[in-house]
Protein backbone atom coordinates (compact mmCIF):
# COMPACT_ATOMS: atom_id res chain seq x y z
CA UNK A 1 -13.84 10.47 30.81
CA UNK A 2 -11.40 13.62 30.89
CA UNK A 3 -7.57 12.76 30.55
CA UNK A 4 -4.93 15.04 31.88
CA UNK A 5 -1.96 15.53 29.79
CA UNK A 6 1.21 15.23 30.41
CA UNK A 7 3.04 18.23 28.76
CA UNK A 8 6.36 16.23 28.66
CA UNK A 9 4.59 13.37 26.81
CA UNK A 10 3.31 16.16 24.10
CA UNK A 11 6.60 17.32 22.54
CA UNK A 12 7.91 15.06 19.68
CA UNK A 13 11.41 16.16 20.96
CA UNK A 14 10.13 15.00 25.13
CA UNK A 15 8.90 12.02 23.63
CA UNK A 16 11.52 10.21 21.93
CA UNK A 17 14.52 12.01 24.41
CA UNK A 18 15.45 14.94 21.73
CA UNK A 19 15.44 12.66 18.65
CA UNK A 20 12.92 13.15 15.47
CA UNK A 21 11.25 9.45 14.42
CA UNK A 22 11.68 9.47 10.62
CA UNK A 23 10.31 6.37 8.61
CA UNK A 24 12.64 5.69 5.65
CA UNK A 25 12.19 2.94 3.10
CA UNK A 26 14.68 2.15 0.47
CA UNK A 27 14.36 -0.28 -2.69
CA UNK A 28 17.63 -1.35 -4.08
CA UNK A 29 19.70 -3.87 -6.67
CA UNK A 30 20.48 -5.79 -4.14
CA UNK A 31 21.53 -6.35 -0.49
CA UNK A 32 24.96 -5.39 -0.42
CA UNK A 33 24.91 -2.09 0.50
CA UNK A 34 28.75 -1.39 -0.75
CA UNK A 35 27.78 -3.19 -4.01
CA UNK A 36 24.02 -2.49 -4.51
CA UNK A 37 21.99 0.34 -6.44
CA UNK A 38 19.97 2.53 -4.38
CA UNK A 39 17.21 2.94 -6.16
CA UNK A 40 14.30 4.35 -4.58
CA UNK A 41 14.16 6.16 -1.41
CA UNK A 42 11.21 7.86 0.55
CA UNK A 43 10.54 9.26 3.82
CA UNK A 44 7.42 9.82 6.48
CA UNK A 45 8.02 12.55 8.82
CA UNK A 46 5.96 12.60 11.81
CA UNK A 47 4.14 15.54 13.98
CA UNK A 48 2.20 15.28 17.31
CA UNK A 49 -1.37 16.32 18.48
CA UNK A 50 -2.04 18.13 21.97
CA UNK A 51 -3.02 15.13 23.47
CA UNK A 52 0.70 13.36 22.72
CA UNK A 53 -0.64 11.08 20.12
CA UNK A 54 1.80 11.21 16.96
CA UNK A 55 0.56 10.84 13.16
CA UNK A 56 2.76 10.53 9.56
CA UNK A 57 3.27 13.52 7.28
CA UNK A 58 2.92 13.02 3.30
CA UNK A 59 5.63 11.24 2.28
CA UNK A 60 8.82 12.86 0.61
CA UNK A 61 9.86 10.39 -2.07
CA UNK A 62 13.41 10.12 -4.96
CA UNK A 63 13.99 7.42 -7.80
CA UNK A 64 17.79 7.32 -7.72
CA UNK A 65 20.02 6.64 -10.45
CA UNK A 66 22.12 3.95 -9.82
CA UNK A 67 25.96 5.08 -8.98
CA UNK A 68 28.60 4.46 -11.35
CA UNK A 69 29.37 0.58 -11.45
CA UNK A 70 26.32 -0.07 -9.25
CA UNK A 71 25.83 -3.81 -9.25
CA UNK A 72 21.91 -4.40 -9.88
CA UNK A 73 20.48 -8.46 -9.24
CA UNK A 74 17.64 -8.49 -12.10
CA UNK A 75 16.09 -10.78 -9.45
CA UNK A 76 15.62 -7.80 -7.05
CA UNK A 77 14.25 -5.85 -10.65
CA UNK A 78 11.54 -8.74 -10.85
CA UNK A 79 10.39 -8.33 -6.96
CA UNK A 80 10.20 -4.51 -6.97
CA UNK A 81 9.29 -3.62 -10.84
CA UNK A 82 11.24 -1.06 -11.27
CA UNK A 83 13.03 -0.30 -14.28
CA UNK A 84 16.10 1.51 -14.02
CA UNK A 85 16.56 2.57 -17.48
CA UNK A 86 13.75 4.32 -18.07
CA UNK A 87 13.70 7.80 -18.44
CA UNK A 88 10.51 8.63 -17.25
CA UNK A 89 11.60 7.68 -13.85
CA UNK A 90 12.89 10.93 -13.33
CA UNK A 91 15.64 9.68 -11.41
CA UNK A 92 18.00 11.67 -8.91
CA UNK A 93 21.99 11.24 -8.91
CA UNK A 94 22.80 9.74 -5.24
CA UNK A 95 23.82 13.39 -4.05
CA UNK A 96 20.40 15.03 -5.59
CA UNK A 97 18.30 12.47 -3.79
CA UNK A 98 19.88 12.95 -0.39
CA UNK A 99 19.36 16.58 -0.55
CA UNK A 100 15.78 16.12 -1.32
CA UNK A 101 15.22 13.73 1.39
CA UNK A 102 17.09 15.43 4.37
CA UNK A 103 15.95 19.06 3.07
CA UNK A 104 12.31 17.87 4.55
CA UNK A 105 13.93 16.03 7.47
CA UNK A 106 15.76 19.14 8.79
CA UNK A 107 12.79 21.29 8.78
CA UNK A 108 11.01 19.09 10.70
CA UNK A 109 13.91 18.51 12.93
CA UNK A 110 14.05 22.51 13.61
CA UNK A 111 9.73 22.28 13.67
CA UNK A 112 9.62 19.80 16.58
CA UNK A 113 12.95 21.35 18.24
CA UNK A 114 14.90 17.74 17.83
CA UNK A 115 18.54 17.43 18.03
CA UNK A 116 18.99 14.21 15.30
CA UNK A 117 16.73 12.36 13.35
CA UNK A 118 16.35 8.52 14.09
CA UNK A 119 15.33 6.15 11.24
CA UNK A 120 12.47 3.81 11.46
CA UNK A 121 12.32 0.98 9.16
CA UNK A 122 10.94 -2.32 8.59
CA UNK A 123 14.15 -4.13 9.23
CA UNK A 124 15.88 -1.01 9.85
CA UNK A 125 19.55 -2.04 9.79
CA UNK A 126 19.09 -2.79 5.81
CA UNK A 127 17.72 1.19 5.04
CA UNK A 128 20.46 2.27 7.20
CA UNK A 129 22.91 0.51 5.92
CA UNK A 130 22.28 1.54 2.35
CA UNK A 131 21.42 5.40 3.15
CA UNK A 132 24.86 5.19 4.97
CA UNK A 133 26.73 4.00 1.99
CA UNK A 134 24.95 6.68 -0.16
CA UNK A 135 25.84 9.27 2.01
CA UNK A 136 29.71 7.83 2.56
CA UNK A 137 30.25 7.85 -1.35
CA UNK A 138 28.66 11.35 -2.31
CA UNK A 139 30.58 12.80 0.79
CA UNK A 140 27.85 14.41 2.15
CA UNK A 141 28.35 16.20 5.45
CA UNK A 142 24.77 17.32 6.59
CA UNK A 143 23.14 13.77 7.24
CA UNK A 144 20.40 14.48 9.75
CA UNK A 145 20.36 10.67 10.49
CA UNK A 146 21.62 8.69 14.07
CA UNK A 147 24.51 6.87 12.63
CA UNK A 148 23.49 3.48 14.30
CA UNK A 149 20.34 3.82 16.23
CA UNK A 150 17.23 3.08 14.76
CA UNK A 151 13.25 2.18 15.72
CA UNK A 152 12.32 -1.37 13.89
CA UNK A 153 8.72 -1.80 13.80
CA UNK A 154 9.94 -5.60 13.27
CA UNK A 155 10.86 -5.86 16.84
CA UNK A 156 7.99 -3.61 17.64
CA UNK A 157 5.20 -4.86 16.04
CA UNK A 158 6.02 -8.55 17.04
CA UNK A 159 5.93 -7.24 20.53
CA UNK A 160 3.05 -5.42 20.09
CA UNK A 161 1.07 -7.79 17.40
CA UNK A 162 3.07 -11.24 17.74
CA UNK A 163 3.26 -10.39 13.66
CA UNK A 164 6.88 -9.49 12.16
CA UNK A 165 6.40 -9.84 8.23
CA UNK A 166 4.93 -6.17 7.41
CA UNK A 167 2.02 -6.66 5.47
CA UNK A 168 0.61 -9.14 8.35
CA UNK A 169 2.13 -6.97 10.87
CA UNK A 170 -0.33 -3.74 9.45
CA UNK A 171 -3.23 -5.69 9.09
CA UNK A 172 -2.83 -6.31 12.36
CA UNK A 173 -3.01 -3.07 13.57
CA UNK A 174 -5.90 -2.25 12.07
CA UNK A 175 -4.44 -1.04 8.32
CA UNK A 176 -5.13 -2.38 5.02
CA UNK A 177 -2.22 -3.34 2.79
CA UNK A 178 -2.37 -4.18 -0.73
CA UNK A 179 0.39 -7.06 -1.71
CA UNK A 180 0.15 -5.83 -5.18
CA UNK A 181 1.82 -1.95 -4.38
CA UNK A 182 4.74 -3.66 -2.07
CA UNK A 183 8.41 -2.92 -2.56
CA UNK A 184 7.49 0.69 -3.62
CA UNK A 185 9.53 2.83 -1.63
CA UNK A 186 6.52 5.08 -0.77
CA UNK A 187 4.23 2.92 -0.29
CA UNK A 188 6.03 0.47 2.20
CA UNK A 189 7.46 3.68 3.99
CA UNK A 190 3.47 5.04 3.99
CA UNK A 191 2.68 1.74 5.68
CA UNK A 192 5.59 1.29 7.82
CA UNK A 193 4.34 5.00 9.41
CA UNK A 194 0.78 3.71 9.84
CA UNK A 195 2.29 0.40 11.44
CA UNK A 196 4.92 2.75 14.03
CA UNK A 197 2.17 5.43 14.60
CA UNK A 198 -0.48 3.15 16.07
CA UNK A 199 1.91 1.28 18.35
CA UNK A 200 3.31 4.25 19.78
CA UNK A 201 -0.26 5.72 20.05
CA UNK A 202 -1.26 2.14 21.58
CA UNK A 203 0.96 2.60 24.04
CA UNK A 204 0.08 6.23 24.90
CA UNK A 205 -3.63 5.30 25.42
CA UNK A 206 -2.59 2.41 28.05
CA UNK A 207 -0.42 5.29 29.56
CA UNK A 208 -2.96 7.78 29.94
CA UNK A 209 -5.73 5.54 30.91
CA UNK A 210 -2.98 3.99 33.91
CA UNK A 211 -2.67 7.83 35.21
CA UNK A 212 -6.00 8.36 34.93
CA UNK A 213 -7.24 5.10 36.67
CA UNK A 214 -4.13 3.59 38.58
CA UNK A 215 -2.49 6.90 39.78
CA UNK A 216 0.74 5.84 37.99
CA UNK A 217 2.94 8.49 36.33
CA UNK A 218 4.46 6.83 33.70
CA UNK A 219 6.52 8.69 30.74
């Protein structure tokens, strides 16, 4: 079966109405995001294929140092492992980390000719909220991010899967996930962009297959 495009459909900027789809994944002290270490961040940028079908860069990843007077809940220590002491962490200040991450978001924001980035998370309003606060206190002014907006793949995949708890939510679609590398910042963001990538692709199948078979022009 041949499948006509639909050039609008196979821009990343068309696609998502001039925004850039970035998967971000924190791990943190807490979930205060005023009170609460940032400690790990990473991020998944995406690209797009000829056909409109989108797929996850390699992951761009920081350990953070915690911020001065950072309240850390050794109960959030015991779920994610990570030890914030260590030197071999090779942990970023706040402002360090930031650069690293949105460096890599802005060049794909001038690749795919976006206007803003637009964070997708696993419960999105929690890595928002504490990428928000780290960018409030260090004073940066060159956040790539949508202040407010974001993509949840909770909300997505429970349309899509009836699943909202991640790791059942990727095995649903297909992915495997191993319980035992959870609450590592690059490896939940990794899955996360597996998760978002096949429901969006999901959806651009059913579209092309309705043109193709139905007549229907949908976008």
């Amino acid at each position: 079966m041949e499948i006509t495009n639909n050039s609008m459909a196979n821009r990343l900027s068309d696609r998502f109405r001039g925004f850039l789809p970035v998967i971000v994944d924190v791990e943190t002290g807490g979930f205060d995001d005023q009170r609460d270490a940032l400690l790990e961040i990473a991020a998944v940028t995406l690209g797009m294929d000829q056909e409109g079908f989108i797929h996850p860069h390699p992951a761009v990843f920081a350990h953070v140092e915690p911020f001065p007077g950072a309240n850390i809940d050794p109960r959030s220590l015991e779920i994610t492992g990570i030890d914030p002491d260590n030197p071999l962490r090779g942990a970023m200040n706040e402002r360090a980390a930031l650069d690293h991450i949105f460096k890599t978001v802005r060049e794909s924001l001038r690749e795919h000719d976006c206007l803003r980035a637009i964070l997708v998370g696993h419960n999105a309003s929690f890595d928002l909220g504490f990428l928000n606060a780290a960018v409030e206190r260090t004073g940066h002014k060159r956040n790539p991010f949508h202040p407010f907006s974001t993509f949840d793949t909770v909300t997505l995949s429970g349309l899509a899967y009836g699943q909202t708890v991640l790791s059942k939510a990727v095995q649903a679609s297909g992915h495997p996930f191993d319980a035992r590398e959870a609450h590592s910042a690059i490896y939940d963001a990794e899955r996360t962009a597996e998760l978002f990538c096949t429901i969006v692709n999901r959806w651009r199948r059913l579209e092309l297959f309705e043109r193709e078979h139905i007549g229907l022009d949908v976008l």
